[in-house]
Protein backbone atom coordinates (compact mmCIF):
# COMPACT_ATOMS: atom_id res chain seq x y z
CA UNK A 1 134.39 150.83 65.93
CA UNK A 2 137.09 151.71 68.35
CA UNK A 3 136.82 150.24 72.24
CA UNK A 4 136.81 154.01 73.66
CA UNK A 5 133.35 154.39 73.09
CA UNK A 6 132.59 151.53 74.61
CA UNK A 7 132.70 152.64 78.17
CA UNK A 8 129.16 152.03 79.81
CA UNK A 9 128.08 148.81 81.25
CA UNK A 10 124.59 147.21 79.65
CA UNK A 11 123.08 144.12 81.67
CA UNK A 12 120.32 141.61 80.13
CA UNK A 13 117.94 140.67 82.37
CA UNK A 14 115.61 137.60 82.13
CA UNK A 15 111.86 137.43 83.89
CA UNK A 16 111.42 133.29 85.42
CA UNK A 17 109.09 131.99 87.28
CA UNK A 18 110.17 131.50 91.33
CA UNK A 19 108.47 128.81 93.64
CA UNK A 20 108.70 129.00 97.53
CA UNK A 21 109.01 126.38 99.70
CA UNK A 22 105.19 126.25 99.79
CA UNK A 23 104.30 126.05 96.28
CA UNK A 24 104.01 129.97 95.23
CA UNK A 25 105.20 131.35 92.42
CA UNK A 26 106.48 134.89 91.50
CA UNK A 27 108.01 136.56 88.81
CA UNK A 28 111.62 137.44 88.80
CA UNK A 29 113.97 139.37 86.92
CA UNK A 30 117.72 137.48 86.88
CA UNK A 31 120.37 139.16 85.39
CA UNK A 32 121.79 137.00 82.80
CA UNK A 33 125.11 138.66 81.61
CA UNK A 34 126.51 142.64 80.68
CA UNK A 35 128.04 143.65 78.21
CA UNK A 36 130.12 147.46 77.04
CA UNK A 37 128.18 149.44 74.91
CA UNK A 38 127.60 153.27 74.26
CA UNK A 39 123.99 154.94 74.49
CA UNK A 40 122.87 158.50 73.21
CA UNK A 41 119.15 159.78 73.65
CA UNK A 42 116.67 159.85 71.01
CA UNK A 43 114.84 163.14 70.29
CA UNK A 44 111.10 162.50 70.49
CA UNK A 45 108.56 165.25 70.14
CA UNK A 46 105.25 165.63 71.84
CA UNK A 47 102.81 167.75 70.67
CA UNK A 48 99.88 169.55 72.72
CA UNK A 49 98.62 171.78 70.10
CA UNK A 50 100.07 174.87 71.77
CA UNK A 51 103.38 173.80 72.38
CA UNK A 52 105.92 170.81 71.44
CA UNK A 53 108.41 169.29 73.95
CA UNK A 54 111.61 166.90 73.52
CA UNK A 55 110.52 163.39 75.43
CA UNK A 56 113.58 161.43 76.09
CA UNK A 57 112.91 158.34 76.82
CA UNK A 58 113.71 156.18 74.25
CA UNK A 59 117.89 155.43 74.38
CA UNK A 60 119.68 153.84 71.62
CA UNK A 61 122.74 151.51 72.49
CA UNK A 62 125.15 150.50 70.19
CA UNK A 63 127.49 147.25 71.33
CA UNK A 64 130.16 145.32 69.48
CA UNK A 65 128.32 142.44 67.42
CA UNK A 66 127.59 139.30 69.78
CA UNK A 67 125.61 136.18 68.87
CA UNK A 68 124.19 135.67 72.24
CA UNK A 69 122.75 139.07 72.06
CA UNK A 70 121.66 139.30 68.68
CA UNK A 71 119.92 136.00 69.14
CA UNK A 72 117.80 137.25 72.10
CA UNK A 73 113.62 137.97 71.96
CA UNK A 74 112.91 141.46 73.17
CA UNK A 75 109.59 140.14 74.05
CA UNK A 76 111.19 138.18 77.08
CA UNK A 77 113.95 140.24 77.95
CA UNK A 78 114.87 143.63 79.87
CA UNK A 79 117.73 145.99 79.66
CA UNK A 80 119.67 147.52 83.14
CA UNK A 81 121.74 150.68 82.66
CA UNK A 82 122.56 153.30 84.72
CA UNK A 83 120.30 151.88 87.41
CA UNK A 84 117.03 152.64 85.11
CA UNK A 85 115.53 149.66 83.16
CA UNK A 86 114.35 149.47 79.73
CA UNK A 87 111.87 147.84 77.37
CA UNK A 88 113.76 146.64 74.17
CA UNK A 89 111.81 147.91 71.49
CA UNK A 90 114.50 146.27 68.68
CA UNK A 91 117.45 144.75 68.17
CA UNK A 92 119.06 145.39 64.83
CA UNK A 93 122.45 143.62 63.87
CA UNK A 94 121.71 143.59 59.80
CA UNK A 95 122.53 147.38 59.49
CA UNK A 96 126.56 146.96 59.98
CA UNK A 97 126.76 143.12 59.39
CA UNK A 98 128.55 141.49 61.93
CA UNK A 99 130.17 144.51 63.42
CA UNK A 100 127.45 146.26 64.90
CA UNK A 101 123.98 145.57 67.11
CA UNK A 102 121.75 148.66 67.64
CA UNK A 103 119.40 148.00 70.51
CA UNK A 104 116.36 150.95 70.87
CA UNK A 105 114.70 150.96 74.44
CA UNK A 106 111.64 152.34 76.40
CA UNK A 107 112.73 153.78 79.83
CA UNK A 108 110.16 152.05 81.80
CA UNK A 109 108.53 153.96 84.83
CA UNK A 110 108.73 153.58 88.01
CA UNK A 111 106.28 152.83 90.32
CA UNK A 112 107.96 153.18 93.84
């Protein structure tokens, strides 16, 4: 794959546990490095029975092959980009061997 595509900036983030002075604990998410990648929608359909509509909230992003991305659990971690975060649904390296990681996200909703 040529670096052009490449042009976005993808940051890992990691949820750990945070103590106060006091002895109280919170959740917090830490980035833990970025990484360039390129990202393109996936078409979802929803369906009403009357009428269907495109959902786009799912994003797949492609990055150069990595070992410290491939070997991270998309149970524990979150994805930052374009000041939205994401669920990782999967993380697929074996496709392109060594070339290659697809990652497929959930926008997550916000709450605010």
């Amino acid at each position: 794959m040529k670096i052009a595509p490449l042009r976005e900036r993808l940051t890992f983030q990691v949820c750990q546990i945070v103590q106060d002075e006091i002895g109280n604990e919170s959740s917090m998410w830490i980035s833990v490095f970025e990484r360039w990648c390129s990202a393109r929608p996936l078409a979802l359909t929803e369906s009403d029975g009357s009428a269907t509509k495109f959902v786009h909230n799912k994003v797949q992003f492609i990055l150069r092959y990595d070992k410290a991305v491939f070997a991270l659990n998309s149970l524990t971690i979150r994805v930052s980009f374009r000041d939205q975060i994401y669920t990782i649904d999967s993380i697929d390296g074996d496709s392109v061997p060594r070339t290659l990681i697809y990652i497929v996200a959930t926008k997550e909703e916000s709450h605010d």
